[in-house]
Structures are given as C-alpha cells and as structure tokens.
C-alpha atoms as a PDB file:
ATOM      1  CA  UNK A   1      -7.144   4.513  13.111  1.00  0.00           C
ATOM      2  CA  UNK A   2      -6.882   6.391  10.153  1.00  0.00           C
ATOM      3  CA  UNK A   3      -8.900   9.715   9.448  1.00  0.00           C
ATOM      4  CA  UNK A   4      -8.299  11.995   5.861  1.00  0.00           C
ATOM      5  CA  UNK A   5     -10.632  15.329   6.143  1.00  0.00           C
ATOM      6  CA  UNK A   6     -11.177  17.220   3.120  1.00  0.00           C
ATOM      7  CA  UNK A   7      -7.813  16.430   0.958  1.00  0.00           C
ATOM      8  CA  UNK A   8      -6.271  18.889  -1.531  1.00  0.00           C
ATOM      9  CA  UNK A   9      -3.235  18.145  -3.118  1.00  0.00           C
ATOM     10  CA  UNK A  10      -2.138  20.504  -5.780  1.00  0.00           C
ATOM     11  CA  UNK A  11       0.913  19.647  -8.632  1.00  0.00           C
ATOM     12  CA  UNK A  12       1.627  23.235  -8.866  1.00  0.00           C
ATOM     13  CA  UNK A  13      -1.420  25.048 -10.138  1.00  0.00           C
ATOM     14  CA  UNK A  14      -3.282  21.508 -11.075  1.00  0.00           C
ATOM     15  CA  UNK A  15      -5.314  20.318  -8.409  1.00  0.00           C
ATOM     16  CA  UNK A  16      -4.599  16.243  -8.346  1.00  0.00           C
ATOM     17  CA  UNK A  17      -6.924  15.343  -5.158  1.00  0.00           C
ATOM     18  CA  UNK A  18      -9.969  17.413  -4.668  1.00  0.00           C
ATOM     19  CA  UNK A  19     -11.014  17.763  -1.431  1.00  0.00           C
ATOM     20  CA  UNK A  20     -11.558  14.157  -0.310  1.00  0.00           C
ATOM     21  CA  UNK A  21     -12.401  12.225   2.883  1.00  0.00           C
ATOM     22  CA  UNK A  22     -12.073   8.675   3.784  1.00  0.00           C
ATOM     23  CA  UNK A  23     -11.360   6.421   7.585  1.00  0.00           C
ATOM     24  CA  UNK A  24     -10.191   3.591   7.940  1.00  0.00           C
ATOM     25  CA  UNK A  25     -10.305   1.370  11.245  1.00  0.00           C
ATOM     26  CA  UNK A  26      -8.276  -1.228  13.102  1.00  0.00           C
ATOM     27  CA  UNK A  27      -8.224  -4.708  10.756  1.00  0.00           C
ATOM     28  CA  UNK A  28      -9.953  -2.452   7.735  1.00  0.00           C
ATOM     29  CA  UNK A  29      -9.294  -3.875   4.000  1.00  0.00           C
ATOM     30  CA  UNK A  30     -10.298  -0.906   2.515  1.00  0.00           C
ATOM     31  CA  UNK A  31      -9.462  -0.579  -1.386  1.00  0.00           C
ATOM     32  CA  UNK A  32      -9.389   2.846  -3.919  1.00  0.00           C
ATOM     33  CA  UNK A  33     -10.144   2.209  -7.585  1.00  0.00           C
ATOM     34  CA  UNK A  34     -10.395   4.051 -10.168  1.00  0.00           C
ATOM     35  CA  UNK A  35      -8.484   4.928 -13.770  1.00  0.00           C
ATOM     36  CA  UNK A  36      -5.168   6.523 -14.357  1.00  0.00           C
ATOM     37  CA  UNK A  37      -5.064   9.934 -13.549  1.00  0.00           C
ATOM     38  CA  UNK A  38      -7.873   9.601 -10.569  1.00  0.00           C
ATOM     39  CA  UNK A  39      -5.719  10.707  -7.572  1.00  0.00           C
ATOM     40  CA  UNK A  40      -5.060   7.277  -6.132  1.00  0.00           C
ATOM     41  CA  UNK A  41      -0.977   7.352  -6.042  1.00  0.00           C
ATOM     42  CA  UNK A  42      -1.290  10.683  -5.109  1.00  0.00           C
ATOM     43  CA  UNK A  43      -3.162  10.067  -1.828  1.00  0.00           C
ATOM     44  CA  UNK A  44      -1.665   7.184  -0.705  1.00  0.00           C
ATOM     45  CA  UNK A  45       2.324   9.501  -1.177  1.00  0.00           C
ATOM     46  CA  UNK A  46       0.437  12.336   0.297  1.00  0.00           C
ATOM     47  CA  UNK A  47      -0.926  10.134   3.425  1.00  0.00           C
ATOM     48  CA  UNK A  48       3.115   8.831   3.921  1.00  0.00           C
ATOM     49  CA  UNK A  49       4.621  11.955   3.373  1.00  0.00           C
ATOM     50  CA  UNK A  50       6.543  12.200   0.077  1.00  0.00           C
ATOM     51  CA  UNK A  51       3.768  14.906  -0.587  1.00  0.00           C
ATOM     52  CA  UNK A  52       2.772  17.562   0.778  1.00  0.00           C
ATOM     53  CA  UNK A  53      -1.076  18.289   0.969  1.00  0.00           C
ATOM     54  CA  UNK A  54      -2.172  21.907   0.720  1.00  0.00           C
ATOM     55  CA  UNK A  55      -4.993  21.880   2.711  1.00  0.00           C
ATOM     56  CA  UNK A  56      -7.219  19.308   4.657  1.00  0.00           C
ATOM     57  CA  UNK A  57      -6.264  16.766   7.920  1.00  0.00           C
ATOM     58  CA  UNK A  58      -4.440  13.226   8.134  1.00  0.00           C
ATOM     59  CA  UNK A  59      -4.990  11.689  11.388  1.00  0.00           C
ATOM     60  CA  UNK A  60      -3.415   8.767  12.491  1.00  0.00           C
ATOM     61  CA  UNK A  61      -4.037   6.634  15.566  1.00  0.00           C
ATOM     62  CA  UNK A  62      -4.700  10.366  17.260  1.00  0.00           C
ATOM     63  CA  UNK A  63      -1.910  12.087  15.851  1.00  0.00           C
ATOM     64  CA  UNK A  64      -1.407  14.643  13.216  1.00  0.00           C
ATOM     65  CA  UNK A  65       0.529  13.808  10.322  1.00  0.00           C
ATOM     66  CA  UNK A  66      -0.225  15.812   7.777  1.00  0.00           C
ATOM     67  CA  UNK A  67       3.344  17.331   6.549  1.00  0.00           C
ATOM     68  CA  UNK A  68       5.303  15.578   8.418  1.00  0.00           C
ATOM     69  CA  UNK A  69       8.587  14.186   6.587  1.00  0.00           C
ATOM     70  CA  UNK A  70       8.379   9.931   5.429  1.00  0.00           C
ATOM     71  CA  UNK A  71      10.456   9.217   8.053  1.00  0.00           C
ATOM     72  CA  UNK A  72       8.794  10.161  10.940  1.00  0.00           C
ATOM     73  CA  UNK A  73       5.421   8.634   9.214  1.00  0.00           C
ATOM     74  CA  UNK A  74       7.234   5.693   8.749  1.00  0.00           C
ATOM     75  CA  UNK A  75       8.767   5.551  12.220  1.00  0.00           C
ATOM     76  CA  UNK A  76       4.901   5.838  13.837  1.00  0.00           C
ATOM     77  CA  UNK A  77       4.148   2.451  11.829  1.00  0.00           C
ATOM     78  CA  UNK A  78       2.508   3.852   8.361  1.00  0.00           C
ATOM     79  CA  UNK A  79       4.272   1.788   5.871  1.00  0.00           C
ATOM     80  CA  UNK A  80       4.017   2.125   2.368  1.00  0.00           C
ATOM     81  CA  UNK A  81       5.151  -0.683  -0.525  1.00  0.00           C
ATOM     82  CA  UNK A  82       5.258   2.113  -3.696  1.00  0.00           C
ATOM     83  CA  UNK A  83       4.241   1.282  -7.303  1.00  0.00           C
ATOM     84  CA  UNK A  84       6.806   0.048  -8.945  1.00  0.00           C
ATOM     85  CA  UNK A  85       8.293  -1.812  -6.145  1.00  0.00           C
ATOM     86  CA  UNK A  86      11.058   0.365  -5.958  1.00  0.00           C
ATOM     87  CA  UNK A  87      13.850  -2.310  -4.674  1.00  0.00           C
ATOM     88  CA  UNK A  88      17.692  -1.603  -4.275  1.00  0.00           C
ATOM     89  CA  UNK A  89      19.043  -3.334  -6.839  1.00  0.00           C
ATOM     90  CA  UNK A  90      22.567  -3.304  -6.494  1.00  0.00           C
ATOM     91  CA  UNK A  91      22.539  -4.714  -2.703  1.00  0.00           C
ATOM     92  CA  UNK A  92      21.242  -8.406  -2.100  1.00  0.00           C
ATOM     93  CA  UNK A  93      18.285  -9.475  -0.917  1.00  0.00           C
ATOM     94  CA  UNK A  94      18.600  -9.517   2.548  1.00  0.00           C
ATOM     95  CA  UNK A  95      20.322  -6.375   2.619  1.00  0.00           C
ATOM     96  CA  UNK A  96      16.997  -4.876   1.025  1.00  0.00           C
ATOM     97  CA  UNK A  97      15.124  -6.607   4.146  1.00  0.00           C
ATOM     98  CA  UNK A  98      17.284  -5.266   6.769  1.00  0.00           C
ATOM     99  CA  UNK A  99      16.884  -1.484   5.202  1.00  0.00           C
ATOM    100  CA  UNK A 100      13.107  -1.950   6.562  1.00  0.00           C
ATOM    101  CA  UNK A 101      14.378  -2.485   9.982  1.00  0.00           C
ATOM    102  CA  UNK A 102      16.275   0.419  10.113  1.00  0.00           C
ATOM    103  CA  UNK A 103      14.171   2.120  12.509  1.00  0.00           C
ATOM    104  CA  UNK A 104      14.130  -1.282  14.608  1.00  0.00           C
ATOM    105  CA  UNK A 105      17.143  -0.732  17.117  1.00  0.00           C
ATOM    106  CA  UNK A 106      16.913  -4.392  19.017  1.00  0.00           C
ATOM    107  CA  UNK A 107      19.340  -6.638  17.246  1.00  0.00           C
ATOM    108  CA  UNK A 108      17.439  -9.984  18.953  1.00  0.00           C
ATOM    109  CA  UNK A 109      14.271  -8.322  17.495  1.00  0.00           C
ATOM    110  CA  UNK A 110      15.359  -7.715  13.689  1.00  0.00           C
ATOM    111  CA  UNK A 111      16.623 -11.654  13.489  1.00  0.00           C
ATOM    112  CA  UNK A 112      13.646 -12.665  15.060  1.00  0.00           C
ATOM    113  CA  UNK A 113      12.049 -10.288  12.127  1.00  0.00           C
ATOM    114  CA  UNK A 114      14.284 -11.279   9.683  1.00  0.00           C
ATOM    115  CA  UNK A 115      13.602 -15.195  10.517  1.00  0.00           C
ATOM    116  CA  UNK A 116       9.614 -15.018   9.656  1.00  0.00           C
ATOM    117  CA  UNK A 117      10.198 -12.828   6.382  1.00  0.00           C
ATOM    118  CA  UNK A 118      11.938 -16.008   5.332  1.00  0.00           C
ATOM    119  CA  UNK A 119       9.867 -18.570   6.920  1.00  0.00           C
ATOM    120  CA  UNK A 120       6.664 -16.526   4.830  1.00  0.00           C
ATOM    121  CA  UNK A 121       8.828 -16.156   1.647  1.00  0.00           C
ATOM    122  CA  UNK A 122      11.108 -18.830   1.117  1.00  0.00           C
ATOM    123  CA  UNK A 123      12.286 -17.901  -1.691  1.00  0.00           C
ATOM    124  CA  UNK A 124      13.687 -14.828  -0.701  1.00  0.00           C
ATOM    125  CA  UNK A 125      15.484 -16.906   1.693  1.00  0.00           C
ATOM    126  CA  UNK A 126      16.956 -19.206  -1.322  1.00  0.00           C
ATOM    127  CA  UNK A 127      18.248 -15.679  -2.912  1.00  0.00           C
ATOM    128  CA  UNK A 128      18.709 -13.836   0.039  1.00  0.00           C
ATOM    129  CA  UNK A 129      22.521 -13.377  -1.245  1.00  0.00           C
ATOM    130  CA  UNK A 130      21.711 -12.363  -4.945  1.00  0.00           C
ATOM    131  CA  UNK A 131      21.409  -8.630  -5.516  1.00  0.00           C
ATOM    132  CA  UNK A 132      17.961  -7.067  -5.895  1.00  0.00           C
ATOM    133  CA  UNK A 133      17.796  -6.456  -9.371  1.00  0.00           C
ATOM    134  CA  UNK A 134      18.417 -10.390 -10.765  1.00  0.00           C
ATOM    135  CA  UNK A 135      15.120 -11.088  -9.110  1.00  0.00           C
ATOM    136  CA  UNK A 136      12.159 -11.598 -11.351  1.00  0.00           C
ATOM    137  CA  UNK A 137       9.367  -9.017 -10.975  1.00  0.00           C
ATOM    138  CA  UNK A 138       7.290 -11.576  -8.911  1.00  0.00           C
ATOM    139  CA  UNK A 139      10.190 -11.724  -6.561  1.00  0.00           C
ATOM    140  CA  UNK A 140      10.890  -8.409  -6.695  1.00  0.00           C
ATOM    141  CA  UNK A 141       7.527  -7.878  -5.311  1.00  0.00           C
ATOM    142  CA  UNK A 142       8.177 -10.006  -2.246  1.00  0.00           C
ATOM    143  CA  UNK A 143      10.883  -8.363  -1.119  1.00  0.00           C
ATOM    144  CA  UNK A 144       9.012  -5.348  -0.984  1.00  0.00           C
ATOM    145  CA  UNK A 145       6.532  -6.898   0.563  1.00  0.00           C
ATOM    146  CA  UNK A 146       9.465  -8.237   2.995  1.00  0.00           C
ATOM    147  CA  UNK A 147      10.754  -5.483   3.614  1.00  0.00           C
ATOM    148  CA  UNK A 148       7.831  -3.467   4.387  1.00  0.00           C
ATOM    149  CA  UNK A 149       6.933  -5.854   6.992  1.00  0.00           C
ATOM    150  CA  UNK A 150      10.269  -6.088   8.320  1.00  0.00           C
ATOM    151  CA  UNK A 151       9.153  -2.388   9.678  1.00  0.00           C
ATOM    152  CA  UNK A 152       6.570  -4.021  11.701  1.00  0.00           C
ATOM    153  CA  UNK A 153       3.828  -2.214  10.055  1.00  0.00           C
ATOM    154  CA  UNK A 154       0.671  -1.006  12.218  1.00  0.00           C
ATOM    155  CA  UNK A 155      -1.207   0.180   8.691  1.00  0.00           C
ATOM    156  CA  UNK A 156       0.299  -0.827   5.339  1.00  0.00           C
ATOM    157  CA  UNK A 157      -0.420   0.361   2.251  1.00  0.00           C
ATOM    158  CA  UNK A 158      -0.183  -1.170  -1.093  1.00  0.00           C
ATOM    159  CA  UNK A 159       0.037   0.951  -4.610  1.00  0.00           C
ATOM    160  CA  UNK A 160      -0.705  -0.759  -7.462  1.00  0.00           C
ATOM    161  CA  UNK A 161       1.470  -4.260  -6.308  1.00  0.00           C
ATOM    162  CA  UNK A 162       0.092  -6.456  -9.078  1.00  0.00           C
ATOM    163  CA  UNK A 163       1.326  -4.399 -11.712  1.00  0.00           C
ATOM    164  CA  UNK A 164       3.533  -6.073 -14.701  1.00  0.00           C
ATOM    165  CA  UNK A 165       2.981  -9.517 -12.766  1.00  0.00           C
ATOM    166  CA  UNK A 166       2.167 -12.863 -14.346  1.00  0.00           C
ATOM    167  CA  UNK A 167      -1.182 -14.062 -13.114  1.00  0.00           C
ATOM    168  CA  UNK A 168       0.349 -17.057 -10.709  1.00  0.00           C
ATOM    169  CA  UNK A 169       2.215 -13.881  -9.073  1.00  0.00           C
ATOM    170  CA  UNK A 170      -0.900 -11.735  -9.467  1.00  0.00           C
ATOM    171  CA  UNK A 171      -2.338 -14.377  -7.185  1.00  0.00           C
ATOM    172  CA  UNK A 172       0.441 -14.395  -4.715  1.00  0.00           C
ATOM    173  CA  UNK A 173       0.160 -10.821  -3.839  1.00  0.00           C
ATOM    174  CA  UNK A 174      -3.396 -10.489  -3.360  1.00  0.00           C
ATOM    175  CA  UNK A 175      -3.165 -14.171  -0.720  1.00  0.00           C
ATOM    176  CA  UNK A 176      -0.235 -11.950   0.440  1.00  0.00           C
ATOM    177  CA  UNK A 177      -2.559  -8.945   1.228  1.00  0.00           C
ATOM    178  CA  UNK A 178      -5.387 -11.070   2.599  1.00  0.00           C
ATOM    179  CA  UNK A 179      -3.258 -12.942   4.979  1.00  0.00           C
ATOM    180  CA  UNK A 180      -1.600 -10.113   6.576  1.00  0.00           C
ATOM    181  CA  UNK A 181      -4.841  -8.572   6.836  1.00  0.00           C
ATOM    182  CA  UNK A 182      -5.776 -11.444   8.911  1.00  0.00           C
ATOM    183  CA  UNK A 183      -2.965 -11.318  11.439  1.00  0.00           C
ATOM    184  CA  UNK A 184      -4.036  -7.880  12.075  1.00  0.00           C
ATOM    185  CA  UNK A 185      -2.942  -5.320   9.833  1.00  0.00           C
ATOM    186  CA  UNK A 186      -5.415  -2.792   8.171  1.00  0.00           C
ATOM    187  CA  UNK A 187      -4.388  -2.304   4.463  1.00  0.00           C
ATOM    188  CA  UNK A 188      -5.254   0.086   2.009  1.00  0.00           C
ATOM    189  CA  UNK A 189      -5.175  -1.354  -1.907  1.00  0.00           C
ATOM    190  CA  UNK A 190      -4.773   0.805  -4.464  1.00  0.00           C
ATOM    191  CA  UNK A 191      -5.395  -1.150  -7.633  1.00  0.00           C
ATOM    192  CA  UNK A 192      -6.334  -0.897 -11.490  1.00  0.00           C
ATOM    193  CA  UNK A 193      -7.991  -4.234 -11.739  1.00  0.00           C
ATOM    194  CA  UNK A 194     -10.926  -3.286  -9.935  1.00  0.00           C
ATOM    195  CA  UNK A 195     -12.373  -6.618  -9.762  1.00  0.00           C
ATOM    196  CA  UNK A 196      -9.566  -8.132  -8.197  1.00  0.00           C
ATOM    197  CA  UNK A 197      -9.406  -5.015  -5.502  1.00  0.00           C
ATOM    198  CA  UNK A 198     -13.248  -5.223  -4.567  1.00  0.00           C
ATOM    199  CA  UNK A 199     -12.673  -9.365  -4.407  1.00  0.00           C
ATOM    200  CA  UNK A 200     -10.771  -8.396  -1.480  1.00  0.00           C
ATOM    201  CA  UNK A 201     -11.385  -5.823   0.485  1.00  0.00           C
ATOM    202  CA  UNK A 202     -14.159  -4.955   2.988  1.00  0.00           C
ATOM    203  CA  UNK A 203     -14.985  -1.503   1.674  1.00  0.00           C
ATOM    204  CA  UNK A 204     -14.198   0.560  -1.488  1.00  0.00           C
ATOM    205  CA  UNK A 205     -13.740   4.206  -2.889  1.00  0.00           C
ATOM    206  CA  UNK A 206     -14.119   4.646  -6.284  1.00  0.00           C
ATOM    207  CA  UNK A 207     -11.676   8.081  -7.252  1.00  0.00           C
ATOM    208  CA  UNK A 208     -12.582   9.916 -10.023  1.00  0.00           C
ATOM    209  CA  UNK A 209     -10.371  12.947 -11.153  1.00  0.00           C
ATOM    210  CA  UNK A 210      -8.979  13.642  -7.939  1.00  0.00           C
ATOM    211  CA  UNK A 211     -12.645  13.271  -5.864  1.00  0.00           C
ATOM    212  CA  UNK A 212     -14.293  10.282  -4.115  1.00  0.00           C
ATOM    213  CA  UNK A 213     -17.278   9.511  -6.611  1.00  0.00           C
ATOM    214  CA  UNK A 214     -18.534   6.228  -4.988  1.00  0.00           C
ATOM    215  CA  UNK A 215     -17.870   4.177  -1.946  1.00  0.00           C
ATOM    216  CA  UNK A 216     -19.088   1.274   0.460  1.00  0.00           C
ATOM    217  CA  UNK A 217     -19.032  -2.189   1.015  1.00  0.00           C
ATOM    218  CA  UNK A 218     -16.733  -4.045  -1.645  1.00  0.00           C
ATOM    219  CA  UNK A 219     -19.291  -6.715  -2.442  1.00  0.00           C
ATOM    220  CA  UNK A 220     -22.445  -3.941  -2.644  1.00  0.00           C
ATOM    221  CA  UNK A 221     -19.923  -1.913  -5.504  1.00  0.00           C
ATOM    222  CA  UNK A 222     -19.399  -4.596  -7.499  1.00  0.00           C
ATOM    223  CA  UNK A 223     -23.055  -4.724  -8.143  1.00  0.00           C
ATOM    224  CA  UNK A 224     -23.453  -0.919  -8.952  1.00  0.00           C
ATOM    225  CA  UNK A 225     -24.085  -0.390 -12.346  1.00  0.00           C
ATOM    226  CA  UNK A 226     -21.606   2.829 -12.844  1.00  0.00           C
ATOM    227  CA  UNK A 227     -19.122   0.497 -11.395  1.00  0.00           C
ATOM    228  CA  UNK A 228     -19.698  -2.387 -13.743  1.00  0.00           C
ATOM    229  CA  UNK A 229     -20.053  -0.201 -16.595  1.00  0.00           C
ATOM    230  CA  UNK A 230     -16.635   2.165 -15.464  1.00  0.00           C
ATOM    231  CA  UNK A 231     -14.720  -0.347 -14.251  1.00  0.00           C
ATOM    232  CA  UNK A 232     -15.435  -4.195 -14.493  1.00  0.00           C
ATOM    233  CA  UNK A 233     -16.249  -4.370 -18.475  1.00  0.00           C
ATOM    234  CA  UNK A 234     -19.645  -5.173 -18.251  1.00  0.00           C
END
C-alpha cells in the first residue's frame, strides 16, 4: 500500500532523514520510535507533502507521490493528524469537522460522515457549537482525530497524538488508534513512549538520527536489549 525507497530529506545543508526504507500494507499498525531529533516528524510531513524529499521514492497504492503538494496527497486518501493537533481555534467544533470533508463533494455523504464522528465521539457532539480552542487538550485531540476521519482516510497517520495528555486521555487515543485499525485502516504511530507504541502496533522501526536502526515485529522489539536499554528504561 505504502512503499518509501531510500529517503533523504535535507533542512538545508543538514541531512534530517538518511536514506531510509520502510512498507507498509493494507490493515498494517506499523509504529516509528525513537528520541527527539531521530527523523520521525520529518518522515511522516515528508510522506504527506508539507516536505519535500531530495532524493528517494514514496509510493502509494501504485502511485507516485513523492513532491506532490498536501492537497493532492490528501485528496488520494493519505491523511495525516500533525503533532500538536493543530485545531482551528477560533471556529467551533463542527466547523473544524466539516474542514476534513472539504474534499468530500456529496452533501448526503458528509452528514452521513458527520453523524458517526459524533456517534464515536460524543462529546464532540455535546460541544460541537463551542469554538476549538475552549476544548481541553484531550478534546482537542478528538477533533483531530474527527476530523481526520471525516476525510475518509484510506492510510492515516498519527504524530506524536498522546503528547501533553492526561493518562485517562493517553488511553483514549491509543483505543482510538486500535479501533480504527480494526475497521480497516492501516496507521502509522509515531510516538515517544515507546512502550505504549510497540503495545500496539504489529511492526516497529526504531529511527535513529535520521536512519532506520532496528525494526520488526512490535512484540519481538520490545524484547531486544538495545531497545530496552534505549528506549523502555530498563
């Protein structure tokens, strides 16, 4: 479904991904660890499009897409929710949502949309006329969950979503991931809390300054002993 040959990303002269390869197939849960600085944001902007690589491939379902613009990523179903959540706060809540269907141009089909974002979250449905930003972060994190889904996602891709969450909401987001996972949707994780990432996911690449160090199953990495050592405090 999704192919990355040989990745180079460069931040003028600094090289930020180093040449790295990864594939990920239809229903996948495939995670990428490692500390700050490794590379992992950088991939997963440079595999939507809001940068540029300077050399290497990104296939996706048979189709180039390396340096193509976000939108027309976006438009072939490779949805990103970005660190940070990066909500509109000044619109409400189910103004947010609808921005996700924006490339959706059957009105029947965005309610219909629009109906199981709030059947999955009802609490965005309890605020869906409050603006963005008088959401909590946990709820903040729904809607861009919401509204990445609302863009009926064929791969989505999650950076860092448990970041600056309480650990009930910590929780939430990784059932979240799981679940949509299970109706079909490949993810890719990107995640600091390595333990929680390889819980999981099926398979895992461990980034180290820009390169792919380690990978395999999830469960067979959590036994290595660089990974323990690195990454789960042991």
């Amino acid at each position: 479904m999704l192919e990355i040959i040989d990745l180079r990303v460069h931040y003028n002269k600094v090289e930020a991904v180093k040449g790295i390869s990864l594939r990920l197939e239809h229903s996948d849960f495939i995670c990428l660890i490692g500390a700050n600085g490794a590379g992992k944001t950088t991939t997963m902007r440079t595999i939507s499009g809001l940068k540029k690589p300077t050399t290497g491939k990104i296939n996706f379902l048979g189709e180039h897409i390396d340096g193509l613009p976000p939108e027309r990523i976006a438009r072939r179903g490779l949805i990103l929710v970005p660190e940070g959540r990066r909500i509109f706060p000044f619109i409400t809540v189910q103004e947010n949502l609808m921005v996700g269907a924006y490339l959706i141009n059957d009105k029947k089909a965005k309610t219909r949309r629009l109906e199981q974002i709030y059947e999955r979250f009802p609490r965005l449905a309890e605020r869906k006329n409050q603006q963005g930003g008088t959401l909590s972060g946990g709820e903040q994190q729904m809607l861009a969950f919401g509204r990445a889904l609302m863009a009926n996602p064929k791969l989505l891709m999650l950076d860092e979503p448990t970041l600056g969450l309480a650990p009930i909401m910590v929780e939430e987001c990784m059932e979240f991931a799981v679940d949509t996972n299970k109706d079909g949707i490949p993810i890719i994780l990107v995640e600091q809390n390595a333990r929680l990432a390889l819980s999981v996911s099926q398979r895992a690449y461990v980034m180290e300054t820009g390169s792919i160090t380690l990978e395999g199953d999830s469960h067979e990495l959590v036994e290595s002993e660089h990974v323990k050592k690195a990454y789960l405090g042991l």
